[in-house]
PDB file of N, CA and C in Angstrom:
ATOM      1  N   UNK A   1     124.493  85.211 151.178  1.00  0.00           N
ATOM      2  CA  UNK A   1     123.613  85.800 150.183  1.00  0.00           C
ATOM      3  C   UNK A   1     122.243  86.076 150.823  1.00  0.00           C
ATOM      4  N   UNK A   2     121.777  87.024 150.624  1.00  0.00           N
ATOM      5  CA  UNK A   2     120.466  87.736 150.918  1.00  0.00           C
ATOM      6  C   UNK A   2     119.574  86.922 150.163  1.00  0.00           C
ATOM      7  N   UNK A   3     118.460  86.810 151.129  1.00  0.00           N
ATOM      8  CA  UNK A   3     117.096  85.679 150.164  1.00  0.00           C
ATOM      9  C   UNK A   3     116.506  87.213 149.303  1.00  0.00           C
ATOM     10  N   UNK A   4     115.781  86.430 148.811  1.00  0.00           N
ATOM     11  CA  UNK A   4     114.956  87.478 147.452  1.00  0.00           C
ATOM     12  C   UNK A   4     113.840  88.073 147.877  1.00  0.00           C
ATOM     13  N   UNK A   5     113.574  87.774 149.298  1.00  0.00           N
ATOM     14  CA  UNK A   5     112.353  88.372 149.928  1.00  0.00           C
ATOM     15  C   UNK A   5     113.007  89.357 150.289  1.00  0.00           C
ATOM     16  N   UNK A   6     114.025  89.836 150.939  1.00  0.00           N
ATOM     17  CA  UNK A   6     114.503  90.860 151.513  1.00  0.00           C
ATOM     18  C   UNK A   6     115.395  91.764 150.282  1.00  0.00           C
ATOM     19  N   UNK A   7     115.621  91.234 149.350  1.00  0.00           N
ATOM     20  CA  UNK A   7     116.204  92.127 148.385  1.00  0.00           C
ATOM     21  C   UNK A   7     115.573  92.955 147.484  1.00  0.00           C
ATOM     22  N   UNK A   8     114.472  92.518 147.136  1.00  0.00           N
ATOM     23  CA  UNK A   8     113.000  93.093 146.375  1.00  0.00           C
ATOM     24  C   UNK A   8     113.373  94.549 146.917  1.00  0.00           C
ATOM     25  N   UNK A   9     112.775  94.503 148.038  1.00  0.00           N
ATOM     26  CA  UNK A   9     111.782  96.073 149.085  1.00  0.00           C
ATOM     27  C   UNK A   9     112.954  96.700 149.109  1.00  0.00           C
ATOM     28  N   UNK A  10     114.647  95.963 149.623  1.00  0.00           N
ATOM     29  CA  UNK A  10     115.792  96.633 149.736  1.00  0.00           C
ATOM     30  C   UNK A  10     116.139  97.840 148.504  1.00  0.00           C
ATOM     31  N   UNK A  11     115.959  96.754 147.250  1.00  0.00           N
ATOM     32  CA  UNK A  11     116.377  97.663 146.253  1.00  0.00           C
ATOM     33  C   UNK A  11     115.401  98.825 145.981  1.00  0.00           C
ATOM     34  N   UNK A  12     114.691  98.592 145.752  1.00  0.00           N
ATOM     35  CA  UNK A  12     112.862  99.665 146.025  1.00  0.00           C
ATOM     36  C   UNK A  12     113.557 100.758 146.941  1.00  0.00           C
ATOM     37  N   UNK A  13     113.843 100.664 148.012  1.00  0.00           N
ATOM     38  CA  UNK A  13     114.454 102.096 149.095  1.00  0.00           C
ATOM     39  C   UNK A  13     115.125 102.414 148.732  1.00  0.00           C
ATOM     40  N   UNK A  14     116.165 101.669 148.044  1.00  0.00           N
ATOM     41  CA  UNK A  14     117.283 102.400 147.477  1.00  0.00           C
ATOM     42  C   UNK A  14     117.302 103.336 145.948  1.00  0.00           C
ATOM     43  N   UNK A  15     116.279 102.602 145.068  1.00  0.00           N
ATOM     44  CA  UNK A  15     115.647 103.510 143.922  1.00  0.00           C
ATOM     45  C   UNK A  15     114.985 105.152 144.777  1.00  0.00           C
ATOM     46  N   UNK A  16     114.334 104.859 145.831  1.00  0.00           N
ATOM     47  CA  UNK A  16     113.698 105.732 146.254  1.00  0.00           C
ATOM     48  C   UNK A  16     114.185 107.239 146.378  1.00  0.00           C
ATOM     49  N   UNK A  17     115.524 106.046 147.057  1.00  0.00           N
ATOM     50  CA  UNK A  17     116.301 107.150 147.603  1.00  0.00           C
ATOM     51  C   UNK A  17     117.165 108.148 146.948  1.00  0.00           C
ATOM     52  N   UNK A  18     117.330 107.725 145.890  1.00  0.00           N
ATOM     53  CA  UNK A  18     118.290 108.216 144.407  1.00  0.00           C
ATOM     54  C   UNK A  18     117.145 109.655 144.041  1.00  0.00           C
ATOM     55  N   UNK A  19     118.380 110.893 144.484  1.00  0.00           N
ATOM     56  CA  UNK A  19     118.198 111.865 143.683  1.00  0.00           C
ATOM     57  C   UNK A  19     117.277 111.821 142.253  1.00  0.00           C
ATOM     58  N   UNK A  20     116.397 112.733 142.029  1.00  0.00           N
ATOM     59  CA  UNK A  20     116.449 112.653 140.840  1.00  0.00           C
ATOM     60  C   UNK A  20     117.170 113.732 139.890  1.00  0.00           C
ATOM     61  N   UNK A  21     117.705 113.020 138.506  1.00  0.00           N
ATOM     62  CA  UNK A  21     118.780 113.845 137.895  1.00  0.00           C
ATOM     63  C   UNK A  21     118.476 115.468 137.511  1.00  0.00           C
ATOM     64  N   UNK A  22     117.041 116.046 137.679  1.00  0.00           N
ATOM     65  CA  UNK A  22     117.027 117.155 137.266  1.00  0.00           C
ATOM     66  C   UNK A  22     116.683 118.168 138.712  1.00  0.00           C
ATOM     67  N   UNK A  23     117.392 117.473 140.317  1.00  0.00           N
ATOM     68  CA  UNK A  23     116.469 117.941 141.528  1.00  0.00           C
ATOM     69  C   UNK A  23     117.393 119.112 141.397  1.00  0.00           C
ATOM     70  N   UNK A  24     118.887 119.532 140.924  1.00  0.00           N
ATOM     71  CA  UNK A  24     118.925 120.919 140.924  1.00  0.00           C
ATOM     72  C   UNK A  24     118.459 121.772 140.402  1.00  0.00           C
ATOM     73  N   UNK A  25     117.708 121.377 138.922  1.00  0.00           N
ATOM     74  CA  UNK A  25     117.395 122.514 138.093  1.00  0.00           C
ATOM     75  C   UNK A  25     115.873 122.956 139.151  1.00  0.00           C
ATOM     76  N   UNK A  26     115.295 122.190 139.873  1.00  0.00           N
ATOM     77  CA  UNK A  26     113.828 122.530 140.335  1.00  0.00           C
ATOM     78  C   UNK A  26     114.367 123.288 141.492  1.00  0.00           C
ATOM     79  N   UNK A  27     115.738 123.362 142.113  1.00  0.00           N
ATOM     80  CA  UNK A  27     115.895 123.630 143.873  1.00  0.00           C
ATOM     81  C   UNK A  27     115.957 125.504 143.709  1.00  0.00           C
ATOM     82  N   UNK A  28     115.331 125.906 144.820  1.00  0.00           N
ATOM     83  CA  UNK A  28     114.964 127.307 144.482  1.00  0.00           C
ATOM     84  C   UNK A  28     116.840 127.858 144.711  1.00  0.00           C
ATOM     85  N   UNK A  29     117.047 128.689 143.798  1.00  0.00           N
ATOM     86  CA  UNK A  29     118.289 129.448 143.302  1.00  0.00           C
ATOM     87  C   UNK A  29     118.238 130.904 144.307  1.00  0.00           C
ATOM     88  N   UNK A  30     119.260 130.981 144.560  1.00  0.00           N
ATOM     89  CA  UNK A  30     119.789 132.230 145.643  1.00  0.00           C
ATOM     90  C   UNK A  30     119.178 133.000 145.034  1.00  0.00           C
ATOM     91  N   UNK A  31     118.599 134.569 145.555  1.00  0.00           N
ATOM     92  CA  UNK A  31     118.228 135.466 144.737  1.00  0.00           C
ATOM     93  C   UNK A  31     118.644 136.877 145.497  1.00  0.00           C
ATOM     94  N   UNK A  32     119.182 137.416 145.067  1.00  0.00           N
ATOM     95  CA  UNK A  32     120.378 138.563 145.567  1.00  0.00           C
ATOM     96  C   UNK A  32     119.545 139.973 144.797  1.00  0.00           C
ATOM     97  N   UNK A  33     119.183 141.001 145.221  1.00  0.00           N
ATOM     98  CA  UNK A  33     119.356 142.327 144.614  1.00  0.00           C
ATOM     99  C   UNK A  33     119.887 143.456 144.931  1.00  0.00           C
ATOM    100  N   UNK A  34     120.189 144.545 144.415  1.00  0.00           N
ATOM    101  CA  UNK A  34     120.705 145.530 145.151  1.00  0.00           C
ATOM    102  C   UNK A  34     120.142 147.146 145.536  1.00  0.00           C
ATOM    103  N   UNK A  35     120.120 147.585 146.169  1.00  0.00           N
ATOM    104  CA  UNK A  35     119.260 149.140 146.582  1.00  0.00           C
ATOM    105  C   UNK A  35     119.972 149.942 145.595  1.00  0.00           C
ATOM    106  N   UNK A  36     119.183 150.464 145.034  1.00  0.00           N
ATOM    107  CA  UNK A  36     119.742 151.826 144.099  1.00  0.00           C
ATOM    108  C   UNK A  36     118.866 152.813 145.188  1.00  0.00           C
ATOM    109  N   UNK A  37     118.979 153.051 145.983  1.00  0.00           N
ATOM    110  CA  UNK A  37     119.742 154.594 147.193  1.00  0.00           C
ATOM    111  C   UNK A  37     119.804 153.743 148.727  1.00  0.00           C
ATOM    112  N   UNK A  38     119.968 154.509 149.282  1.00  0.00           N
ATOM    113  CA  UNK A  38     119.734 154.171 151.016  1.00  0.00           C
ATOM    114  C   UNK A  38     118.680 153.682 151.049  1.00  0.00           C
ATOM    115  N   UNK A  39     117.867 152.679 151.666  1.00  0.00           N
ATOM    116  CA  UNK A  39     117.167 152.108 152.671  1.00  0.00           C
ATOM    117  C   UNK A  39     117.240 151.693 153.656  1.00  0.00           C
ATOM    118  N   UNK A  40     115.587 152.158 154.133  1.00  0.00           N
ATOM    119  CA  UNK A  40     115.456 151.488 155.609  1.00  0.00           C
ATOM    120  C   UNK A  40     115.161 150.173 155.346  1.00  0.00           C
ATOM    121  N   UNK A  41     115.423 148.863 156.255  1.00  0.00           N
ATOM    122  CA  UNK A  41     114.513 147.708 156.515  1.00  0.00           C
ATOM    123  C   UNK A  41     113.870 147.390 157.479  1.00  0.00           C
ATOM    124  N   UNK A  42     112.714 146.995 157.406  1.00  0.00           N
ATOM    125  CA  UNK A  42     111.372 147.098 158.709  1.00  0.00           C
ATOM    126  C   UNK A  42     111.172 146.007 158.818  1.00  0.00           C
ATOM    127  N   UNK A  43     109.978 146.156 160.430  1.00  0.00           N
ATOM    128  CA  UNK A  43     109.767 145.192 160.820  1.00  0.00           C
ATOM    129  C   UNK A  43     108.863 144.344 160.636  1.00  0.00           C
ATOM    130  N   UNK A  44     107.988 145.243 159.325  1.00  0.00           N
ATOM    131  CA  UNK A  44     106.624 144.634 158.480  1.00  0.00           C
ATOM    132  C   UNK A  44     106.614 145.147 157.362  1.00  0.00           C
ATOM    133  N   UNK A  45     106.230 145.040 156.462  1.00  0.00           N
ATOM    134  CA  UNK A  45     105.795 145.407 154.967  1.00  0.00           C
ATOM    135  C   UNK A  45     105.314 146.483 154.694  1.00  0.00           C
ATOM    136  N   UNK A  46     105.903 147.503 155.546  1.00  0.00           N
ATOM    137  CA  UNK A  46     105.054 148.804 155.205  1.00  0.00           C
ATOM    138  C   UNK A  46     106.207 150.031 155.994  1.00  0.00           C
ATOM    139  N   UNK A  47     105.969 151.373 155.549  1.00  0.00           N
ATOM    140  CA  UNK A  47     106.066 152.390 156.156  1.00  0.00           C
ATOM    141  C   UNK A  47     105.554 152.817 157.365  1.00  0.00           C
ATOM    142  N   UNK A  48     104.912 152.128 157.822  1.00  0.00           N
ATOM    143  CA  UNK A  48     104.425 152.897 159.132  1.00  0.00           C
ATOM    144  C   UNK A  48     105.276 151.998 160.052  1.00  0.00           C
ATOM    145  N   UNK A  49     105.642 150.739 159.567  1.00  0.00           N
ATOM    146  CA  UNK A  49     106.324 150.020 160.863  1.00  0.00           C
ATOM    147  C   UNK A  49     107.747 150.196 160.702  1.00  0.00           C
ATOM    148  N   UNK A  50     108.174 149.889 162.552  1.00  0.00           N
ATOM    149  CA  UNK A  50     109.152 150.217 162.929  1.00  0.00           C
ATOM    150  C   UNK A  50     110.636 149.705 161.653  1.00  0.00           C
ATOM    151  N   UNK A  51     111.529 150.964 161.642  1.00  0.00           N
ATOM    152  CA  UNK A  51     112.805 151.017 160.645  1.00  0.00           C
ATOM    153  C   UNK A  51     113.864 150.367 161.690  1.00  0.00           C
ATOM    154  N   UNK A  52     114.380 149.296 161.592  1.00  0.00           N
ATOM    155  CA  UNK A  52     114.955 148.612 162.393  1.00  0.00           C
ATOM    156  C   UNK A  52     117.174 148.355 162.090  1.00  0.00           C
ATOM    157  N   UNK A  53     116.645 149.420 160.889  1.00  0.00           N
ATOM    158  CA  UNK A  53     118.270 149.390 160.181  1.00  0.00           C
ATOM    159  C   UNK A  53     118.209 150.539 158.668  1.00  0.00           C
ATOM    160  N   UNK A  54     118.899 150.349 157.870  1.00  0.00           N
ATOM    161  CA  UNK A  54     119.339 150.783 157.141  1.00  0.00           C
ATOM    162  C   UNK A  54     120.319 150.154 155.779  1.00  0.00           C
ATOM    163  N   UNK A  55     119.649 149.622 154.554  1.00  0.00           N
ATOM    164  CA  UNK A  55     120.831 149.369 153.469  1.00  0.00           C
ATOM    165  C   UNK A  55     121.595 151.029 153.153  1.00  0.00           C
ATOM    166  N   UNK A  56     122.959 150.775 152.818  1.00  0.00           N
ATOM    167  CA  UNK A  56     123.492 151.566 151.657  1.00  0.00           C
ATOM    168  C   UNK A  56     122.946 151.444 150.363  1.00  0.00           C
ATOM    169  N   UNK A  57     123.028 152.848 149.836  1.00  0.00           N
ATOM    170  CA  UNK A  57     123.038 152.328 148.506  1.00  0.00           C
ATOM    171  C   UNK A  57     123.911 151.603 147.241  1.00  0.00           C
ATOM    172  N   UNK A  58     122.813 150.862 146.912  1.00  0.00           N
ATOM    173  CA  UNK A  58     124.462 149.773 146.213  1.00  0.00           C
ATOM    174  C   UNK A  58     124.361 148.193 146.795  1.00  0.00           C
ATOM    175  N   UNK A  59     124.065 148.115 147.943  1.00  0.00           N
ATOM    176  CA  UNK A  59     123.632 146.986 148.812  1.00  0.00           C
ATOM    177  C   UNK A  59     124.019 146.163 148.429  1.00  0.00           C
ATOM    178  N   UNK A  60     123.985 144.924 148.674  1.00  0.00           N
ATOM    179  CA  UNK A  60     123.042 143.728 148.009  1.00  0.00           C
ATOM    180  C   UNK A  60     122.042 143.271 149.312  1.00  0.00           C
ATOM    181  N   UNK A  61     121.258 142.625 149.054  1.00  0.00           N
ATOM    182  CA  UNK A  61     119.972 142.366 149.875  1.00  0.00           C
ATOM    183  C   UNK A  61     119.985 140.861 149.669  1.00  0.00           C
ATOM    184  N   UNK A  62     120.204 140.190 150.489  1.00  0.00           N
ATOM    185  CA  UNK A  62     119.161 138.500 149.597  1.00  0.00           C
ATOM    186  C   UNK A  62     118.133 138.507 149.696  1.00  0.00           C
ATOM    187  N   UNK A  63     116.952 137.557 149.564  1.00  0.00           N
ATOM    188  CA  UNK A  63     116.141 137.433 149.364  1.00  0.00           C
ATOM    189  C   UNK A  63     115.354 135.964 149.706  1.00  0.00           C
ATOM    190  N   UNK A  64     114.701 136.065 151.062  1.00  0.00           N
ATOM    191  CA  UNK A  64     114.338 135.101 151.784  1.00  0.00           C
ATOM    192  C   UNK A  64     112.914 134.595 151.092  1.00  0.00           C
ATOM    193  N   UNK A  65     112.009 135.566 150.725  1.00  0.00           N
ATOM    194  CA  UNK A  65     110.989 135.294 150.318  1.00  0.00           C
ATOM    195  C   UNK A  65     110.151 137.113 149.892  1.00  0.00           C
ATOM    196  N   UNK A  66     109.049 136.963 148.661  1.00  0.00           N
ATOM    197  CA  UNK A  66     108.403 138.276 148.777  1.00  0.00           C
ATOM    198  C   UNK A  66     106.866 137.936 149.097  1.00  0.00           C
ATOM    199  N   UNK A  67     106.534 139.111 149.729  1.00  0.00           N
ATOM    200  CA  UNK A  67     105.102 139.623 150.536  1.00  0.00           C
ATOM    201  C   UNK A  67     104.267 140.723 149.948  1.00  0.00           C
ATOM    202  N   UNK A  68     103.521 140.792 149.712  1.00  0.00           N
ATOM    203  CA  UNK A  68     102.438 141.775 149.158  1.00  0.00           C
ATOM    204  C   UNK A  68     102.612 142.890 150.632  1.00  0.00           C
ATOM    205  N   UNK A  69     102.648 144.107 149.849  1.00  0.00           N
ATOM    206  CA  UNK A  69     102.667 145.017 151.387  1.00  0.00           C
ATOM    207  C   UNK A  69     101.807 146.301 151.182  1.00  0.00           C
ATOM    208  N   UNK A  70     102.436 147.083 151.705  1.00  0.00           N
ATOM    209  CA  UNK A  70     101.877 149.159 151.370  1.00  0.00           C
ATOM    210  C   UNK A  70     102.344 149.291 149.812  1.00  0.00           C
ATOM    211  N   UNK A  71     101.978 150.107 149.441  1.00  0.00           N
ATOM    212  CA  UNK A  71     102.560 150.642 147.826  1.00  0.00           C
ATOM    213  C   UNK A  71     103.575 151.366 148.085  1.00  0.00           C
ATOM    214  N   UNK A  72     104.528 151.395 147.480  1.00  0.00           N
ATOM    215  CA  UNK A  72     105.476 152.216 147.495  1.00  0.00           C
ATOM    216  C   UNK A  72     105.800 152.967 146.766  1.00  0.00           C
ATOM    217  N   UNK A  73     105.762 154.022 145.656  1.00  0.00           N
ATOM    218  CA  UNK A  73     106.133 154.309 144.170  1.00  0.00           C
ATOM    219  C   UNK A  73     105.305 153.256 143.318  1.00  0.00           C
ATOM    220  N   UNK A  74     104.090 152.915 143.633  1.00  0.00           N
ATOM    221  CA  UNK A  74     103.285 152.169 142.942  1.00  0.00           C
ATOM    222  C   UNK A  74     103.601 150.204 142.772  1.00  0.00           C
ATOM    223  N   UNK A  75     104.703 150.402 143.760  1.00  0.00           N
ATOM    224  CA  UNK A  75     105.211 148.971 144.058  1.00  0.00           C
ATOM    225  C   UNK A  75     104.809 148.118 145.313  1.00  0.00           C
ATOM    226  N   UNK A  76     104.087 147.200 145.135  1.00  0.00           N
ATOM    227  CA  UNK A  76     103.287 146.403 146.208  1.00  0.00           C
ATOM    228  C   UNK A  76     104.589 145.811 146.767  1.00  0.00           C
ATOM    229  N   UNK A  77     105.237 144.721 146.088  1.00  0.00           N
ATOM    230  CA  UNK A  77     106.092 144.362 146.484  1.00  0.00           C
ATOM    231  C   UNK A  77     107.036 144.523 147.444  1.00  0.00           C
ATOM    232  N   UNK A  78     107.161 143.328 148.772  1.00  0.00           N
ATOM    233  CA  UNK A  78     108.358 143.818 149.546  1.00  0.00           C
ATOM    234  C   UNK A  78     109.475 142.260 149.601  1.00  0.00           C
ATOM    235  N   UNK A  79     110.686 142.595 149.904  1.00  0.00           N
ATOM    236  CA  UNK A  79     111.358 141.542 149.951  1.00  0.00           C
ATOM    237  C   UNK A  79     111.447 141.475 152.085  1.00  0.00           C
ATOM    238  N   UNK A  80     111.668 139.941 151.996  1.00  0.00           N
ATOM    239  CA  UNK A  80     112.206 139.579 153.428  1.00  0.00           C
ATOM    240  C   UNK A  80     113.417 139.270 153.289  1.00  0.00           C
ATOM    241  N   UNK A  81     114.337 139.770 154.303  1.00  0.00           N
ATOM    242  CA  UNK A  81     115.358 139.449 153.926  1.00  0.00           C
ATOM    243  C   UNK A  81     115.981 138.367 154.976  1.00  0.00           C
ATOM    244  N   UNK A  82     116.869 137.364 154.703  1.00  0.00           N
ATOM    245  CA  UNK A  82     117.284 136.467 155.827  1.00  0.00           C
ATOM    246  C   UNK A  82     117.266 136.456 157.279  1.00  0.00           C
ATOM    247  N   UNK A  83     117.225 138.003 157.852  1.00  0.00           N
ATOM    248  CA  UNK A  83     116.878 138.444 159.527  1.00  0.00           C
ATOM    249  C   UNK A  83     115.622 138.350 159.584  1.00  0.00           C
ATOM    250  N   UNK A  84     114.505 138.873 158.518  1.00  0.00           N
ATOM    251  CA  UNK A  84     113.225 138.856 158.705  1.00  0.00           C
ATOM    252  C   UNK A  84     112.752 139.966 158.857  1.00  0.00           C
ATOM    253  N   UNK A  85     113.194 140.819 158.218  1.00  0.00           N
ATOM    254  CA  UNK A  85     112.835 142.533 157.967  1.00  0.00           C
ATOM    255  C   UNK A  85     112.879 142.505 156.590  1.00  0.00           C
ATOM    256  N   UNK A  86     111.820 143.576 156.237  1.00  0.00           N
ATOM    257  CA  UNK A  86     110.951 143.771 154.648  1.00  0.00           C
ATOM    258  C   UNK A  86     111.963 145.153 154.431  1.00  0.00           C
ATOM    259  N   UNK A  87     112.042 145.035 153.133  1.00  0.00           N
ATOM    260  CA  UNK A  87     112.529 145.961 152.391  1.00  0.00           C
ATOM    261  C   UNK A  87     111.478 146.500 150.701  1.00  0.00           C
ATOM    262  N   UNK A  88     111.038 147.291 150.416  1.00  0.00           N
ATOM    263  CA  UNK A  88     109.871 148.062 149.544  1.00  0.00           C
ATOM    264  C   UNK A  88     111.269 147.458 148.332  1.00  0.00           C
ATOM    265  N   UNK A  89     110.349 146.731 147.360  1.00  0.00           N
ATOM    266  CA  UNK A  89     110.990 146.049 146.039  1.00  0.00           C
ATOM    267  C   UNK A  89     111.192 147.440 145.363  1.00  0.00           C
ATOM    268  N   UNK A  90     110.574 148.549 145.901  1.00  0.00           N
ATOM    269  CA  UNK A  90     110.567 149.956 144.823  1.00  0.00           C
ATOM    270  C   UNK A  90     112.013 150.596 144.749  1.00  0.00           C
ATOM    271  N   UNK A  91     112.627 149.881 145.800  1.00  0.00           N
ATOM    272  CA  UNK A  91     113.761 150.694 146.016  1.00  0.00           C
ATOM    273  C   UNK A  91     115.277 149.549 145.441  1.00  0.00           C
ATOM    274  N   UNK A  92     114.547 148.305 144.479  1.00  0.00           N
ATOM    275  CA  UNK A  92     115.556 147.119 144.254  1.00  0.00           C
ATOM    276  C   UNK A  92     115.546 147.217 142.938  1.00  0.00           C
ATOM    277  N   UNK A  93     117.207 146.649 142.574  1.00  0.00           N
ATOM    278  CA  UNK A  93     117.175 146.447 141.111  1.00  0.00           C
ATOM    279  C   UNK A  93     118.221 144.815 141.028  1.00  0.00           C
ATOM    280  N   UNK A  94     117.976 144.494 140.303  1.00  0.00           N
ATOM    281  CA  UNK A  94     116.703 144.343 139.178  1.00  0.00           C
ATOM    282  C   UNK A  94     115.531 144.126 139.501  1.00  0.00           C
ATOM    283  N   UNK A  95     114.328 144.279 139.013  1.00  0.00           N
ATOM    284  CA  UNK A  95     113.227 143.904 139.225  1.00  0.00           C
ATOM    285  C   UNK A  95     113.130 142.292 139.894  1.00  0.00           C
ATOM    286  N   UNK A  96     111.518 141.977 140.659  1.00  0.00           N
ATOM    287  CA  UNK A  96     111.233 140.737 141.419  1.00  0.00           C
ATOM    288  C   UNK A  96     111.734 139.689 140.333  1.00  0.00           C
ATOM    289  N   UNK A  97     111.302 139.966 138.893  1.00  0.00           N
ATOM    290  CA  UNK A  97     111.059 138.798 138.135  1.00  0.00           C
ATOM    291  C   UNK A  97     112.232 137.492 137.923  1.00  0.00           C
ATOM    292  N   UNK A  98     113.411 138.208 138.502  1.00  0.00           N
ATOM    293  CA  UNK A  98     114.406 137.897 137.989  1.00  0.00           C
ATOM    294  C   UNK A  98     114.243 136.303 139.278  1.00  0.00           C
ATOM    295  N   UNK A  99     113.943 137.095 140.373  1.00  0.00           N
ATOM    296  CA  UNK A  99     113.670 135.836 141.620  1.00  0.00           C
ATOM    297  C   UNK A  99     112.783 134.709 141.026  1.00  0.00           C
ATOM    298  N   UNK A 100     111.690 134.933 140.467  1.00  0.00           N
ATOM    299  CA  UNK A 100     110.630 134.120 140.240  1.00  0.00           C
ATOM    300  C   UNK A 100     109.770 133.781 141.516  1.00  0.00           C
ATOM    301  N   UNK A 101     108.744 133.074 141.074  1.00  0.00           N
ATOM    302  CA  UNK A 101     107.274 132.778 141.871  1.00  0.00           C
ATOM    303  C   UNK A 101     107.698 132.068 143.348  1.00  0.00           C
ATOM    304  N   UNK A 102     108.961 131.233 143.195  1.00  0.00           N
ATOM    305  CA  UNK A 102     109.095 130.824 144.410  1.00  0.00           C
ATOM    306  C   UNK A 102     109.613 131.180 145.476  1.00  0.00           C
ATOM    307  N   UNK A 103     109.686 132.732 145.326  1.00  0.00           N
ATOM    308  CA  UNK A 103     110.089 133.197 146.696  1.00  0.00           C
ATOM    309  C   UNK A 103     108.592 133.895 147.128  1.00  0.00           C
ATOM    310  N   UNK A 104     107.706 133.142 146.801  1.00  0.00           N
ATOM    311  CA  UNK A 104     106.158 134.086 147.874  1.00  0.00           C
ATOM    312  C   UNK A 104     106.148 133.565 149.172  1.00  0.00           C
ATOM    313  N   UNK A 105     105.739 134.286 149.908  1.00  0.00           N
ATOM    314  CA  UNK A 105     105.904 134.185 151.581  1.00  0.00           C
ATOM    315  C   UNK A 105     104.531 133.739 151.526  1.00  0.00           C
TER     316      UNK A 105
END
């Protein structure tokens, strides 16, 4: 049997360590959209930088994180996508909102 000095702090790490029951609802959720036409994806947040590929239209895109960029069709918004090339949110549907706040770069 374990003395009570060492079982105290033991159990304490082990509370610690216990998930808490709502850590999925907080864990940031995949966020997927799709190009309604062809796009390019770049190597920065804007039109002037280098086009390093191409979505179809129809896509799906994930969504690594979004960046404030050039305007696009009056859309600041750009997505990063898992390689690390920006894609203009002007050219995504559904809208950012659906991602929420925690994909800001």
């Amino acid at each position: 049997m374990l003395p009570s000095l060492l079982v105290a702090p033991l159990l304490a790490v082990v509370a610690l360590a216990a998930p808490s029951p709502d850590l999925e609802d907080r864990a940031v959720k995949p966020c997927t959209l799709k190009t309604t036409t062809a796009v390019k994806y770049r190597k920065c947040a804007s039109t002037s930088c280098t086009a390093v590929g191409q979505y179809a239209k129809g896509a799906k895109v994930k969504v690594s994180c979004v960046k404030v960029g050039q305007s696009v069709k009056g859309e600041t918004a750009w997505i990063k996508n898992p390689s690390g090339y920006y894609v203009s949110a002007a050219y995504l549907t559904p809208n950012l909102d659906k991602c929420g706040a925690q994909y800001l770069c």
